[in-house]
PDB file of N, CA and C in Angstrom:
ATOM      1  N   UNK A   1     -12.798  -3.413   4.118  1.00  0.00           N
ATOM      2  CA  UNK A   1     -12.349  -2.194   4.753  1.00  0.00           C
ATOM      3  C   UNK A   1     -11.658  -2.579   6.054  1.00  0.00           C
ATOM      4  N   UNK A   2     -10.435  -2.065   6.521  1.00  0.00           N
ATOM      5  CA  UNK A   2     -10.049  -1.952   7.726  1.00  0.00           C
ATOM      6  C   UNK A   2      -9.117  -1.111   8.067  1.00  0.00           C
ATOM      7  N   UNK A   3      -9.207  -0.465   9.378  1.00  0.00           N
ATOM      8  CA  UNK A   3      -7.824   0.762   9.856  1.00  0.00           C
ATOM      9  C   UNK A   3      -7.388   0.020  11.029  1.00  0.00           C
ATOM     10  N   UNK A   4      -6.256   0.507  10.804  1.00  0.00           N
ATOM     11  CA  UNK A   4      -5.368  -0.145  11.947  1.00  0.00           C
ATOM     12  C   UNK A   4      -4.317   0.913  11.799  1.00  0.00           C
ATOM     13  N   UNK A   5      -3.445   0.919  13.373  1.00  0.00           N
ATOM     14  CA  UNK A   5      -1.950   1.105  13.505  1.00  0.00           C
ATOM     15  C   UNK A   5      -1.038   1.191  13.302  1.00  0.00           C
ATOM     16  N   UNK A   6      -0.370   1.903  11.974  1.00  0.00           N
ATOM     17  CA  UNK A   6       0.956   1.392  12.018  1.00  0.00           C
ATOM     18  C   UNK A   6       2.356   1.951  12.528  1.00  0.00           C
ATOM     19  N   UNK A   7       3.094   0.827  12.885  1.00  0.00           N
ATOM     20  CA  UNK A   7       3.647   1.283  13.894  1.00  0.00           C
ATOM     21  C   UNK A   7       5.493   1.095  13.018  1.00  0.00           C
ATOM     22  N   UNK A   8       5.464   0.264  11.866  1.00  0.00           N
ATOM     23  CA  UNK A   8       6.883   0.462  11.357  1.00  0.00           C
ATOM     24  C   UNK A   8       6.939  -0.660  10.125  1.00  0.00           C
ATOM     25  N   UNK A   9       7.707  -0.616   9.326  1.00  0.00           N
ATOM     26  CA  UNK A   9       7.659  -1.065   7.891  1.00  0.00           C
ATOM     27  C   UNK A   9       7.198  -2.971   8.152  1.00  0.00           C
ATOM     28  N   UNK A  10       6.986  -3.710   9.342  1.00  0.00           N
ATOM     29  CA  UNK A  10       6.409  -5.006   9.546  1.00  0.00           C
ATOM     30  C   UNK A  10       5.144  -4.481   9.599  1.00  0.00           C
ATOM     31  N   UNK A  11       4.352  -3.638   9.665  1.00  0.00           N
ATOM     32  CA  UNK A  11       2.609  -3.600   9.984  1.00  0.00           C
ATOM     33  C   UNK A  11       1.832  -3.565   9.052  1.00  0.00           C
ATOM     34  N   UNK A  12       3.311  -3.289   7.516  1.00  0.00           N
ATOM     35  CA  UNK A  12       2.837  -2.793   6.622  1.00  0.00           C
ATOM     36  C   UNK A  12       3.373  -3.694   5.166  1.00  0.00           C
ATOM     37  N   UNK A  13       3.589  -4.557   5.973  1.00  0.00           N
ATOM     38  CA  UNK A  13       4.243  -5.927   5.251  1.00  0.00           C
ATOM     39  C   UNK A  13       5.236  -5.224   3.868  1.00  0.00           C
ATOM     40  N   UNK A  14       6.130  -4.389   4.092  1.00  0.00           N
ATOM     41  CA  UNK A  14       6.875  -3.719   3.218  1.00  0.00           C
ATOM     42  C   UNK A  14       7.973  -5.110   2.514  1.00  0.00           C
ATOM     43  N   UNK A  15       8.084  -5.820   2.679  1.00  0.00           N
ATOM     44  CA  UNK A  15       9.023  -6.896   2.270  1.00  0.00           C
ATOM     45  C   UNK A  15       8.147  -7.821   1.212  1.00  0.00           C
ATOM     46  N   UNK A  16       6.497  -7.255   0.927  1.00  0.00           N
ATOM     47  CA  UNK A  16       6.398  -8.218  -0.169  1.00  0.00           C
ATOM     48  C   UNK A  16       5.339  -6.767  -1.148  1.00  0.00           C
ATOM     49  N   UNK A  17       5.421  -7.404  -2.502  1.00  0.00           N
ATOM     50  CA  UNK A  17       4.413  -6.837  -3.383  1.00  0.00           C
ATOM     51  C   UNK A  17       3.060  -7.546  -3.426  1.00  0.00           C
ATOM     52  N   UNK A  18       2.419  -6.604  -3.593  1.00  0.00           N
ATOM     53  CA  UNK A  18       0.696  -6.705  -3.120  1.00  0.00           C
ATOM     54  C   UNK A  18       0.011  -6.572  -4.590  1.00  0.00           C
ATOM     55  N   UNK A  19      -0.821  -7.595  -5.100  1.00  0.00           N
ATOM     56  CA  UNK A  19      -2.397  -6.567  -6.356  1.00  0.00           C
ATOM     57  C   UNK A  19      -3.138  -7.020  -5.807  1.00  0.00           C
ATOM     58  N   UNK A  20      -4.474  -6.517  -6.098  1.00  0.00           N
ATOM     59  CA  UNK A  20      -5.853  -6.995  -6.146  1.00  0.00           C
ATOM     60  C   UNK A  20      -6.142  -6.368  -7.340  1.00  0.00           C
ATOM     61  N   UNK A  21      -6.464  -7.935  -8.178  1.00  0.00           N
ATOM     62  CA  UNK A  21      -7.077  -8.013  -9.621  1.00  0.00           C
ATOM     63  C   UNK A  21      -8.434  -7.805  -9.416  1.00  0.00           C
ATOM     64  N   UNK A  22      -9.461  -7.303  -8.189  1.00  0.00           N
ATOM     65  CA  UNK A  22     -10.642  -7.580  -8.043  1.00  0.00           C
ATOM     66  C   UNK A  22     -11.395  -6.075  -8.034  1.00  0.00           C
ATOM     67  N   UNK A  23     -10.243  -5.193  -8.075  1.00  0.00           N
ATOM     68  CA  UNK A  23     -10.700  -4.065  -8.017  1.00  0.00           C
ATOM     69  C   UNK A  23      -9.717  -2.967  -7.360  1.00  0.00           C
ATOM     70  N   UNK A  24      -9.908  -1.439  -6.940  1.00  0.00           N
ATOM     71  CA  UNK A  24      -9.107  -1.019  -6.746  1.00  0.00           C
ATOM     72  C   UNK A  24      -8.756  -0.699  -5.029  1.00  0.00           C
ATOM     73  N   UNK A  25      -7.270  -0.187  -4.984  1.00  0.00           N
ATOM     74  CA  UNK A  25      -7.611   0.081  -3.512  1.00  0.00           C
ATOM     75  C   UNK A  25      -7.488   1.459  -2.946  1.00  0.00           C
ATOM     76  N   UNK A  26      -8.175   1.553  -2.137  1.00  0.00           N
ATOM     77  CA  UNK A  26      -7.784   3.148  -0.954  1.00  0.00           C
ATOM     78  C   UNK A  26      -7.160   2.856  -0.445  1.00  0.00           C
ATOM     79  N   UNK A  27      -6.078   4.027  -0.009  1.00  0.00           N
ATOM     80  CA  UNK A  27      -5.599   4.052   1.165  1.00  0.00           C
ATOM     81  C   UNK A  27      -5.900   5.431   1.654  1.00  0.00           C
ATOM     82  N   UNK A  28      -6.194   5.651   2.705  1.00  0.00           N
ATOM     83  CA  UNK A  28      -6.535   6.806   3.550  1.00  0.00           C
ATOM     84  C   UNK A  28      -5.445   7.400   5.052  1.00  0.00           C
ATOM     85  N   UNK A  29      -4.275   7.932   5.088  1.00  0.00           N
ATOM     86  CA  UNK A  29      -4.105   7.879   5.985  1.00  0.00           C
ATOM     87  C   UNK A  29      -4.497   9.208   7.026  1.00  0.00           C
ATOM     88  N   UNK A  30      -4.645   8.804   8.342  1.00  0.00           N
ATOM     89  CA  UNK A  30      -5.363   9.509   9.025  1.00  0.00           C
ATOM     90  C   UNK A  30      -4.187   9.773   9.534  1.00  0.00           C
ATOM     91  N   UNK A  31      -3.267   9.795  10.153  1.00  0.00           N
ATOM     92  CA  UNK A  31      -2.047  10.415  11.257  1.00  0.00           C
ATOM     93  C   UNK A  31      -0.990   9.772  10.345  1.00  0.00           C
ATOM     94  N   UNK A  32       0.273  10.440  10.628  1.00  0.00           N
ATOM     95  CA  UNK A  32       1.272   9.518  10.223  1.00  0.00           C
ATOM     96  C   UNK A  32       1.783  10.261   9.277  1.00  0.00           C
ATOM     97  N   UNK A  33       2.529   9.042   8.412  1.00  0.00           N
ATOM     98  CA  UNK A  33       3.622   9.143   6.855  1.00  0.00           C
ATOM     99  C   UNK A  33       3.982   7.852   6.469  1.00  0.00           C
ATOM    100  N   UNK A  34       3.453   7.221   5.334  1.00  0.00           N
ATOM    101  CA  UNK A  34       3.998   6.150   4.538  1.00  0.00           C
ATOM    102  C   UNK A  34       4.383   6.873   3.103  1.00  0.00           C
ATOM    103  N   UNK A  35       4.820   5.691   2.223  1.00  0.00           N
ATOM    104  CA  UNK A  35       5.505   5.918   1.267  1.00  0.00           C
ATOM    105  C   UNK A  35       4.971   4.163   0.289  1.00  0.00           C
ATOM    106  N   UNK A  36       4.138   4.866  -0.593  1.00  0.00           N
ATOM    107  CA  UNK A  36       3.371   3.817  -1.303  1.00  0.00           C
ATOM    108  C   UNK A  36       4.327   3.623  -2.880  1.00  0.00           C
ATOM    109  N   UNK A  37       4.497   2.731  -2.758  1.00  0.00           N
ATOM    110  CA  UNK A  37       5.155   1.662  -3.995  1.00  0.00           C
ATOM    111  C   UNK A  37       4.776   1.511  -5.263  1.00  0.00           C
ATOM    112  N   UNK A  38       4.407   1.663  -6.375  1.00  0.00           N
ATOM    113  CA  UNK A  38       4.132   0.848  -7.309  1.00  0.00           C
ATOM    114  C   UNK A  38       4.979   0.617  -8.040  1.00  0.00           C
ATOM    115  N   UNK A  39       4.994  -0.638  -9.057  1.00  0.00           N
ATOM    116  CA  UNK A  39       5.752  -1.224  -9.339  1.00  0.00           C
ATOM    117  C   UNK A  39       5.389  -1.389 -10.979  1.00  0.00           C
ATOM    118  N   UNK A  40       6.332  -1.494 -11.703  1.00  0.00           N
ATOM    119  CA  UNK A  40       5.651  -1.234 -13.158  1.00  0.00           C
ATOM    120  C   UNK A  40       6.049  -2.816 -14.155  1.00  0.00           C
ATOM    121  N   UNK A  41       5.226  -2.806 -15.422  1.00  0.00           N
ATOM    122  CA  UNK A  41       5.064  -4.842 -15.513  1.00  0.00           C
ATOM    123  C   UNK A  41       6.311  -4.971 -15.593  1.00  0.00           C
ATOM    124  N   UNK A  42       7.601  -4.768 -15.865  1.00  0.00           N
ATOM    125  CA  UNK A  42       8.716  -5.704 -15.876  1.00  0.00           C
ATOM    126  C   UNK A  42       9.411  -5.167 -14.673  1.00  0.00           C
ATOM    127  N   UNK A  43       8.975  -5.568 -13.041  1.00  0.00           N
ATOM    128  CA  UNK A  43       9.348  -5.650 -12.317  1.00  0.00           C
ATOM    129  C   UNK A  43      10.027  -4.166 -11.778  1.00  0.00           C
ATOM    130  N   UNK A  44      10.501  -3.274 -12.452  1.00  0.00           N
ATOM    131  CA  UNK A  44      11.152  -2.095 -11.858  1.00  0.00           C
ATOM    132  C   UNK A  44      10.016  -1.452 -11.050  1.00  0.00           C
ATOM    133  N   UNK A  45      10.815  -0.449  -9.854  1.00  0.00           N
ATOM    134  CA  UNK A  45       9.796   0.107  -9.350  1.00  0.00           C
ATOM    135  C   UNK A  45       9.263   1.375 -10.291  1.00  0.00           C
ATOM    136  N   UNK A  46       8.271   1.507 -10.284  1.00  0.00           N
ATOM    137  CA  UNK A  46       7.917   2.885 -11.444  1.00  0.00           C
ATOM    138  C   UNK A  46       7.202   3.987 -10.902  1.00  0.00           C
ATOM    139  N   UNK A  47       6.958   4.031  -9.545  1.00  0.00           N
ATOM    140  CA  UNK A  47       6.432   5.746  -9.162  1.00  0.00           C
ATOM    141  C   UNK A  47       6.375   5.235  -7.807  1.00  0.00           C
ATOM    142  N   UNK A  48       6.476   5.766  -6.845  1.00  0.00           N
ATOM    143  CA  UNK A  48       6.850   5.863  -5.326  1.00  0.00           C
ATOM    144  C   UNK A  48       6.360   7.610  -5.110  1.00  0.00           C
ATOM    145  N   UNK A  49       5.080   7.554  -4.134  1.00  0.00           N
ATOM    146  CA  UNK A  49       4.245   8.359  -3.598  1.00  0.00           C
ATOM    147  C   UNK A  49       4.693   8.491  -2.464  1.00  0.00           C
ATOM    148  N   UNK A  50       4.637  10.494  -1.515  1.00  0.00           N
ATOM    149  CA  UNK A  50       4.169  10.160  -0.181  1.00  0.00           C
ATOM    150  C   UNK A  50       2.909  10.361   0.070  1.00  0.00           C
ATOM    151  N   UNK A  51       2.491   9.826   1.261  1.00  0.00           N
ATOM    152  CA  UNK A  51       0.994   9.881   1.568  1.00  0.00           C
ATOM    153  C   UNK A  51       1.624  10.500   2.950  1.00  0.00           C
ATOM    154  N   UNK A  52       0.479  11.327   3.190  1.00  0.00           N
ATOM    155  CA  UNK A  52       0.799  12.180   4.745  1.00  0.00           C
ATOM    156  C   UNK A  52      -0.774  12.087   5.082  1.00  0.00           C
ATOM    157  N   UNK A  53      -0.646  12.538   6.670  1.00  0.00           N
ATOM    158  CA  UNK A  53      -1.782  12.775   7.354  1.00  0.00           C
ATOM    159  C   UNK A  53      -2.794  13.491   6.343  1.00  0.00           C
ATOM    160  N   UNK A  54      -3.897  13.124   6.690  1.00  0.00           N
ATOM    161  CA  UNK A  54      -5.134  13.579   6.076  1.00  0.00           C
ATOM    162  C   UNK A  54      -5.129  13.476   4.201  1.00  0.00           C
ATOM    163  N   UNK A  55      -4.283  12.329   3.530  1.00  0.00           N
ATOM    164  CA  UNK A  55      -4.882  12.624   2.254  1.00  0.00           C
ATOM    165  C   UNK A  55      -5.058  11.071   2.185  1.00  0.00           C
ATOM    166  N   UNK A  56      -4.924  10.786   0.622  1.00  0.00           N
ATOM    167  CA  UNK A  56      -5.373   9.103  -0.086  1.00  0.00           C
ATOM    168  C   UNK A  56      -4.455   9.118  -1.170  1.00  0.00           C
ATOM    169  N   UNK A  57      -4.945   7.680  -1.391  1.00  0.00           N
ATOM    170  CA  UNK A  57      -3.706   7.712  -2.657  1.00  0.00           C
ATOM    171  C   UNK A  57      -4.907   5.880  -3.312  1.00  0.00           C
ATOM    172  N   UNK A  58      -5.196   6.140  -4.585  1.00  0.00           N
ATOM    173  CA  UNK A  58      -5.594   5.098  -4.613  1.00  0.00           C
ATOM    174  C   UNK A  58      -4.697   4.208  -6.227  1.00  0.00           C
ATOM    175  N   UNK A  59      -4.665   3.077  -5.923  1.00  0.00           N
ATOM    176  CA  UNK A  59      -3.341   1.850  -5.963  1.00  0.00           C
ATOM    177  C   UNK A  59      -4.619   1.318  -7.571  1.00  0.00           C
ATOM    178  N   UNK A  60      -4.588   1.770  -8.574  1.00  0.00           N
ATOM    179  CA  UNK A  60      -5.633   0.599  -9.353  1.00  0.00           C
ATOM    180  C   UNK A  60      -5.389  -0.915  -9.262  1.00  0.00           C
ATOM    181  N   UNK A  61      -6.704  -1.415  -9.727  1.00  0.00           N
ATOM    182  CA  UNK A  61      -6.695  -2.621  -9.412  1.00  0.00           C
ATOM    183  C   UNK A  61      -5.230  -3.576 -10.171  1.00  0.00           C
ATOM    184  N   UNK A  62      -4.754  -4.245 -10.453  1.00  0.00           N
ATOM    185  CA  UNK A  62      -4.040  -5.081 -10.494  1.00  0.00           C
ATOM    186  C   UNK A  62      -2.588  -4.706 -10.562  1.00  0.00           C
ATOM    187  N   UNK A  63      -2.610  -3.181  -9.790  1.00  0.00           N
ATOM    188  CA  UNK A  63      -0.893  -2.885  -9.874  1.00  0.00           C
ATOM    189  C   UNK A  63      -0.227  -3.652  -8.784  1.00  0.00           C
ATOM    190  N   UNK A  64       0.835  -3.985  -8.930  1.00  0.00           N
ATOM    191  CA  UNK A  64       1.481  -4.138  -7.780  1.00  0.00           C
ATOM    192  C   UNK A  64       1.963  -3.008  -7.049  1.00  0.00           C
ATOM    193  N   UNK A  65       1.933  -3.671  -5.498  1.00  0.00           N
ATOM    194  CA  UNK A  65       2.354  -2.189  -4.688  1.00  0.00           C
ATOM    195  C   UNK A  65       2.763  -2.495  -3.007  1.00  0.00           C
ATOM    196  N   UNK A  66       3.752  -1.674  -2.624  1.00  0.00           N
ATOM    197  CA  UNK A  66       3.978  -2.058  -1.250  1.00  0.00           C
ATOM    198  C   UNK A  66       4.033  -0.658  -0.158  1.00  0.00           C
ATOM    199  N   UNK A  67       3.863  -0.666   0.776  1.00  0.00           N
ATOM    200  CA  UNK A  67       4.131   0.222   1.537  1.00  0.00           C
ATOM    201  C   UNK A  67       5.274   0.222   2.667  1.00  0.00           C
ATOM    202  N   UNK A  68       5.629   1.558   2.802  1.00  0.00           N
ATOM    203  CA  UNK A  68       6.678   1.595   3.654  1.00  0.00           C
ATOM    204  C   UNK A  68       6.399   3.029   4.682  1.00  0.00           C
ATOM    205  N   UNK A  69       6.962   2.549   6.045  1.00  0.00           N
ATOM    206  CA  UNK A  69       6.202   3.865   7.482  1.00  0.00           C
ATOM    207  C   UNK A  69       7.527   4.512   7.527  1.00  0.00           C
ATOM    208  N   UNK A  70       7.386   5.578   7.160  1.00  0.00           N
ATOM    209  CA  UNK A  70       7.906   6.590   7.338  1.00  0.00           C
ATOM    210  C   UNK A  70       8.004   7.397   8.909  1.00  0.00           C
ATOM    211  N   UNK A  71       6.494   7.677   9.091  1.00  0.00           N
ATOM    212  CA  UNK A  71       5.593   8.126  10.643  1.00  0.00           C
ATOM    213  C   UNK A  71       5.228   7.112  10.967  1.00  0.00           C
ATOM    214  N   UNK A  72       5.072   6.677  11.994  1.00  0.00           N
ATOM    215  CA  UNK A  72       3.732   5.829  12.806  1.00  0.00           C
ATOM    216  C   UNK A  72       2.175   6.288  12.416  1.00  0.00           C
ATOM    217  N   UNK A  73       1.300   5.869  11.929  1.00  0.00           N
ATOM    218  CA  UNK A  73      -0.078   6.522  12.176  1.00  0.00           C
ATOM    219  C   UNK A  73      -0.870   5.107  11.901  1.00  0.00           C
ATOM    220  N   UNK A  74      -1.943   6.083  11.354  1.00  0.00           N
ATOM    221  CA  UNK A  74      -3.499   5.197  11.501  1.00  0.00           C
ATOM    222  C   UNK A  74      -4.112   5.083  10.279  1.00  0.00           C
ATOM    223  N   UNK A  75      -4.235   4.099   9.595  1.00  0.00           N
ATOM    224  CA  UNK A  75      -4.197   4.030   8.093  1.00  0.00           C
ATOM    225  C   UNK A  75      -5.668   3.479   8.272  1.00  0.00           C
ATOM    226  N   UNK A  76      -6.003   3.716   7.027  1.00  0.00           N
ATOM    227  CA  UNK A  76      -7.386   2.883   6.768  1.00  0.00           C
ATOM    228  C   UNK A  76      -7.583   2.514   4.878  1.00  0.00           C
ATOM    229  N   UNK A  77      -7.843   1.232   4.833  1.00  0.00           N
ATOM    230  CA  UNK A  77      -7.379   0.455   3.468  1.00  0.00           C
ATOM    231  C   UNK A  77      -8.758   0.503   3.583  1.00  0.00           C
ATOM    232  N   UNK A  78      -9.275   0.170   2.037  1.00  0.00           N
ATOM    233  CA  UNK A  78     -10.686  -0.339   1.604  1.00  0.00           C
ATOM    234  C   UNK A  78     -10.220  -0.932   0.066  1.00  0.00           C
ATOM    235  N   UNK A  79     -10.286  -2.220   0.035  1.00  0.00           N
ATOM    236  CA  UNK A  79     -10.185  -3.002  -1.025  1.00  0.00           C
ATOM    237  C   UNK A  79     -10.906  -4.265  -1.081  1.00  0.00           C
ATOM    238  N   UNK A  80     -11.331  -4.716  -2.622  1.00  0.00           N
ATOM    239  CA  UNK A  80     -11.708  -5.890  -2.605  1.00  0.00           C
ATOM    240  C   UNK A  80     -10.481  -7.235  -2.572  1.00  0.00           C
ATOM    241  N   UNK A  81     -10.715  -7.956  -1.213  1.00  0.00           N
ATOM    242  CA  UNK A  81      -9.483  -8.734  -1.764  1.00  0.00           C
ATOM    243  C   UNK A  81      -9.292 -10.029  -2.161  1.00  0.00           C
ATOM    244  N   UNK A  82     -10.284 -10.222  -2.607  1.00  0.00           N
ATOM    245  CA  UNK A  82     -10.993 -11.885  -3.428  1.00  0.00           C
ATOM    246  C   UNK A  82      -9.708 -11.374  -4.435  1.00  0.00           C
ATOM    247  N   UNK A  83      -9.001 -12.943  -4.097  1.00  0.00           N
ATOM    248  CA  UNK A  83      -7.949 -13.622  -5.728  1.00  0.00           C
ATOM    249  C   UNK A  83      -6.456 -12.390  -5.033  1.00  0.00           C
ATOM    250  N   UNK A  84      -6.406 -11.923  -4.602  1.00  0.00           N
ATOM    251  CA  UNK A  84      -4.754 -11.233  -4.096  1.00  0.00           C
ATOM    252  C   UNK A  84      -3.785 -11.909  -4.122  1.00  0.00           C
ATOM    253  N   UNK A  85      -2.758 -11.468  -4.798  1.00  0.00           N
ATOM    254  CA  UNK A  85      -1.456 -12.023  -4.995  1.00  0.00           C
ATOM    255  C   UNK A  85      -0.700 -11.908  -4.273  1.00  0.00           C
ATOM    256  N   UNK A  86       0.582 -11.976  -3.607  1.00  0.00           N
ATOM    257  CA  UNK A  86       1.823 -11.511  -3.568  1.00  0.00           C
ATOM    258  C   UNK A  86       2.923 -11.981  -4.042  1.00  0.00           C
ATOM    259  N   UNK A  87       4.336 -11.424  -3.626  1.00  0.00           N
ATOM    260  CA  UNK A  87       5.667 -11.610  -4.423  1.00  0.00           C
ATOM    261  C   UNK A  87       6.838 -10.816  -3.321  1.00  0.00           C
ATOM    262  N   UNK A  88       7.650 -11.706  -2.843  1.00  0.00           N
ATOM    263  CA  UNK A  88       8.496 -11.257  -2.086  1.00  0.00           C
ATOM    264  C   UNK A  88       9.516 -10.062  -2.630  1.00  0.00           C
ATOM    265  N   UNK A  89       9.423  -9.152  -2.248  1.00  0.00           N
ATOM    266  CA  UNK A  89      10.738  -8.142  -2.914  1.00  0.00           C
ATOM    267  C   UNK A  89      11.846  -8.795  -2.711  1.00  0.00           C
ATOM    268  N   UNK A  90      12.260  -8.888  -3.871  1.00  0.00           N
ATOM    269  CA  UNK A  90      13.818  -9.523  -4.172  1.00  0.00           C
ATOM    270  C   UNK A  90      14.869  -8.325  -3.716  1.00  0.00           C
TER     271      UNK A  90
END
Protein backbone atom coordinates (compact mmCIF):
# COMPACT_ATOMS: atom_id res chain seq x y z
CA UNK A 1 0.00 0.00 0.00
CA UNK A 2 1.10 3.56 -0.55
CA UNK A 3 -0.40 7.31 -1.27
CA UNK A 4 1.48 9.82 -2.47
CA UNK A 5 1.28 13.14 -4.61
CA UNK A 6 0.84 13.43 -7.84
CA UNK A 7 1.93 16.17 -9.29
CA UNK A 8 2.19 15.37 -13.40
CA UNK A 9 2.48 12.40 -15.86
CA UNK A 10 6.57 11.69 -14.24
CA UNK A 11 4.96 10.76 -10.62
CA UNK A 12 3.05 8.47 -12.39
CA UNK A 13 5.65 6.89 -14.49
CA UNK A 14 3.20 7.31 -17.62
CA UNK A 15 6.08 6.41 -20.17
CA UNK A 16 6.13 2.73 -19.16
CA UNK A 17 3.48 -0.28 -18.88
CA UNK A 18 3.00 -1.78 -15.50
CA UNK A 19 1.35 -5.79 -14.36
CA UNK A 20 1.41 -7.41 -11.27
CA UNK A 21 0.98 -11.15 -11.96
CA UNK A 22 0.70 -11.41 -8.05
CA UNK A 23 -2.56 -10.14 -7.75
CA UNK A 24 -4.75 -7.25 -8.31
CA UNK A 25 -4.45 -3.55 -7.97
CA UNK A 26 -6.41 -0.46 -6.37
CA UNK A 27 -6.24 2.61 -7.19
CA UNK A 28 -8.07 5.08 -5.03
CA UNK A 29 -7.92 8.57 -5.90
CA UNK A 30 -8.51 11.01 -3.21
CA UNK A 31 -8.16 14.70 -4.97
CA UNK A 32 -7.29 15.12 -8.42
CA UNK A 33 -7.85 13.39 -12.13
CA UNK A 34 -5.84 10.62 -13.79
CA UNK A 35 -6.59 8.63 -16.70
CA UNK A 36 -5.81 4.79 -16.23
CA UNK A 37 -4.54 2.69 -19.23
CA UNK A 38 -5.07 -0.75 -20.00
CA UNK A 39 -3.67 -2.37 -22.54
CA UNK A 40 -5.02 -5.48 -24.30
CA UNK A 41 -2.57 -8.96 -25.18
CA UNK A 42 -1.45 -7.84 -28.60
CA UNK A 43 -0.17 -4.67 -27.43
CA UNK A 44 -3.09 -2.15 -28.53
CA UNK A 45 -4.42 0.03 -25.98
CA UNK A 46 -7.96 -1.53 -25.16
CA UNK A 47 -9.99 0.65 -22.56
CA UNK A 48 -8.70 3.96 -21.07
CA UNK A 49 -10.72 5.02 -17.78
CA UNK A 50 -11.20 8.39 -15.94
CA UNK A 51 -10.71 8.18 -12.34
CA UNK A 52 -11.75 11.48 -10.48
CA UNK A 53 -11.70 12.56 -6.92
CA UNK A 54 -13.30 10.25 -4.56
CA UNK A 55 -13.73 6.95 -6.69
CA UNK A 56 -11.34 3.56 -7.64
CA UNK A 57 -10.75 1.78 -10.44
CA UNK A 58 -9.25 -1.64 -9.92
CA UNK A 59 -6.43 -2.84 -12.76
CA UNK A 60 -6.74 -7.10 -12.49
CA UNK A 61 -3.91 -8.83 -11.81
CA UNK A 62 -1.68 -9.34 -14.82
CA UNK A 63 -3.12 -6.55 -17.12
CA UNK A 64 -0.93 -4.21 -18.26
CA UNK A 65 -1.55 -0.60 -17.39
CA UNK A 66 -0.26 2.97 -17.14
CA UNK A 67 -1.38 6.11 -15.77
CA UNK A 68 -1.60 9.51 -16.87
CA UNK A 69 -2.41 13.19 -14.44
CA UNK A 70 -4.79 14.87 -15.81
CA UNK A 71 -5.33 16.99 -12.09
CA UNK A 72 -2.66 17.00 -9.58
CA UNK A 73 -3.99 14.95 -6.51
CA UNK A 74 -3.41 12.30 -3.94
CA UNK A 75 -3.61 8.81 -5.06
CA UNK A 76 -3.40 5.82 -3.00
CA UNK A 77 -2.31 2.29 -4.77
CA UNK A 78 -2.63 -1.06 -2.84
CA UNK A 79 -1.02 -3.90 -4.74
CA UNK A 80 0.92 -6.94 -4.37
CA UNK A 81 4.12 -6.26 -6.11
CA UNK A 82 6.28 -9.46 -5.81
CA UNK A 83 7.45 -10.50 -9.70
CA UNK A 84 6.19 -6.80 -11.53
CA UNK A 85 7.01 -6.25 -14.90
CA UNK A 86 7.44 -3.37 -17.04
CA UNK A 87 7.69 -2.27 -20.81
CA UNK A 88 8.53 1.07 -22.12
CA UNK A 89 5.62 2.61 -24.27
CA UNK A 90 6.83 2.56 -27.66
Amino acid sequence: MAAFHVTDNGSVHSDVWERHPAGDEVLCLLSGAITVHLRGQVAEEAVTGALRAGTCWVVPAGHWHRLTVEEPGDLVVITPRANTTHQTVS
